[in-house]
Protein backbone atom coordinates (compact mmCIF):
# COMPACT_ATOMS: atom_id res chain seq x y z
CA UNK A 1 -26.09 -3.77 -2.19
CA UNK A 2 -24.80 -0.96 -4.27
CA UNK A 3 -26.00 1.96 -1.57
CA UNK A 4 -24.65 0.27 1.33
CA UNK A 5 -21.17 -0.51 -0.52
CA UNK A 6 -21.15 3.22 -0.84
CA UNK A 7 -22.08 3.77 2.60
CA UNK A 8 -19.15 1.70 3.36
CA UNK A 9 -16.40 4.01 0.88
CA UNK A 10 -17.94 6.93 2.58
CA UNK A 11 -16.89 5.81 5.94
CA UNK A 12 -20.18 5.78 6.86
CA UNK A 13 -20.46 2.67 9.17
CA UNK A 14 -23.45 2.52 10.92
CA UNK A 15 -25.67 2.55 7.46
CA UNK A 16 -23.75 0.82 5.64
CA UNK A 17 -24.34 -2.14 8.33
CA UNK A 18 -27.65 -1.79 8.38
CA UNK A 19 -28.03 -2.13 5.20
CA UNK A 20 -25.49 -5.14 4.88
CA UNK A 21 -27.36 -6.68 7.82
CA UNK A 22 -30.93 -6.20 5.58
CA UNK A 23 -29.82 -8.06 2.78
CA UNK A 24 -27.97 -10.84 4.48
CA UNK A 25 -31.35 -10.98 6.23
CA UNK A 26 -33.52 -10.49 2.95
CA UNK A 27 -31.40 -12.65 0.81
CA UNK A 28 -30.56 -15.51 1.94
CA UNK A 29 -27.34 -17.84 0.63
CA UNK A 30 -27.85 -15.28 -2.94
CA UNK A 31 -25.16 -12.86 -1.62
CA UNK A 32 -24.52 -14.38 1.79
CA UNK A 33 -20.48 -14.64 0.80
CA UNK A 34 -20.20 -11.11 -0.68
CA UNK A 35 -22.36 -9.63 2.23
CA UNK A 36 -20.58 -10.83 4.76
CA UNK A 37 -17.45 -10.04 3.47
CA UNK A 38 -18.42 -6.45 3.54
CA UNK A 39 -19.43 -6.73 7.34
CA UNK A 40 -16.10 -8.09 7.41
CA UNK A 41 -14.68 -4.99 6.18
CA UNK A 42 -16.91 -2.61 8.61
CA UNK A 43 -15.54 -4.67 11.65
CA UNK A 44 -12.46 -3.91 10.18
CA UNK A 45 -12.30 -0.35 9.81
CA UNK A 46 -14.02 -0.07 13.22
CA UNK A 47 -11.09 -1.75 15.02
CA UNK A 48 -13.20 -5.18 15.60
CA UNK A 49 -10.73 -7.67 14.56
CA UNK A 50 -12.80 -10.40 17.12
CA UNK A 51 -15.93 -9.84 14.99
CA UNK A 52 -13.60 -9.75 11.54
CA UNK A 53 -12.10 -13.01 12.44
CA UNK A 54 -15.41 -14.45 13.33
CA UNK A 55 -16.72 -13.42 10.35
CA UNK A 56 -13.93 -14.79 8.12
CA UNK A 57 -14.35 -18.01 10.37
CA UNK A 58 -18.28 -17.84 8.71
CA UNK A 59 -16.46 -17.54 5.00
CA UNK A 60 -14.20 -20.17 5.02
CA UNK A 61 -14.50 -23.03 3.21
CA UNK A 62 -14.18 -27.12 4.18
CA UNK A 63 -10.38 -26.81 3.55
CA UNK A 64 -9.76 -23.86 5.13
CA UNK A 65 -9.82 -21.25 2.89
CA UNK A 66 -11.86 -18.27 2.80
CA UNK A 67 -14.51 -17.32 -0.30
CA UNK A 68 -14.63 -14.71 -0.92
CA UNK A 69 -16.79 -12.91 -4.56
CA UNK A 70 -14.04 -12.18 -7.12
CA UNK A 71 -16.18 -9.65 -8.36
CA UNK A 72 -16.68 -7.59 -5.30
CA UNK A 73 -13.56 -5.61 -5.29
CA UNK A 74 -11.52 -7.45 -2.84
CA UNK A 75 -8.44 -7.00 -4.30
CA UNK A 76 -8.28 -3.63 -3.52
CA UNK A 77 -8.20 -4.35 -0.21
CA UNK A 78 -4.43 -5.41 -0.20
CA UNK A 79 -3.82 -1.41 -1.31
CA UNK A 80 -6.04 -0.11 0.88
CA UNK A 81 -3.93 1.52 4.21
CA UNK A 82 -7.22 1.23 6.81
CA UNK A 83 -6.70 -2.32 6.65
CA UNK A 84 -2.57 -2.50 6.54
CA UNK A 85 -2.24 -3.81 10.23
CA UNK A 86 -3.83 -7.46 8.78
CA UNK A 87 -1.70 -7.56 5.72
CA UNK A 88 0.37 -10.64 7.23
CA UNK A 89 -2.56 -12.08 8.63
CA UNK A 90 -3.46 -15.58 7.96
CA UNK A 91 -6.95 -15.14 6.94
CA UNK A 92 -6.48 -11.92 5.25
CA UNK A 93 -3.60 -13.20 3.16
CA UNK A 94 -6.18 -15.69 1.49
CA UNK A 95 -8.37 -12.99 0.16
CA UNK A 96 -7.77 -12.30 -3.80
CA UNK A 97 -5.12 -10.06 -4.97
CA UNK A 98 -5.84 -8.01 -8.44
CA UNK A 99 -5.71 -10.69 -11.04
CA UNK A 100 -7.00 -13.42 -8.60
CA UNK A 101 -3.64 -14.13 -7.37
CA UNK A 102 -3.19 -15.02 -3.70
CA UNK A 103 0.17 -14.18 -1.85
């Protein structure tokens, strides 16, 4: 998970799926929240916000709310600028802040 996650920083898309797509394969329900959180993130910075969504859709929970790992740095995605344009998005606004606060 580590070399894909830095696939992903790097920008570099297409491996870092790959790999994502291996271990969600590989693995089972032992990362299945954390990996495809991070497939959310490379539909993201591709422009894919139908396959984010449906991947969020995958995440969320009975009540409605999505799980994401706290320990997979997602609350550095509310700094990060890529991702600015779903800020104020429903689904997006559920996803940890630093400190595990929500919005």
């Amino acid at each position: 998970m580590k070399l894909a996650v830095v696939f992903l920083r790097a920008g570099k898309l297409d491996e870092a799926q790959v790999l994502f797509e291996g271990i969600l394969k590989d693995t089972g329900q032992a990362y299945r929240a954390a990996t495809l959180a991070h497939l959310g993130v490379v539909a993201i910075r591709r422009g894919d916000r139908e396959e984010a969504f449906r991947i969020a859709r995958l995440l969320e929970d009975a009540d409605g709310s999505l799980s994401f790992p706290r320990s997979a740095g997602w609350e550095d995605l509310h700094a990060d600028p890529i991702l600015e344009p779903l800020w104020d998005s429903p689904p997006f606004v559920e996803v940890p802040r630093p400190g595990g606060s929500r919005r």
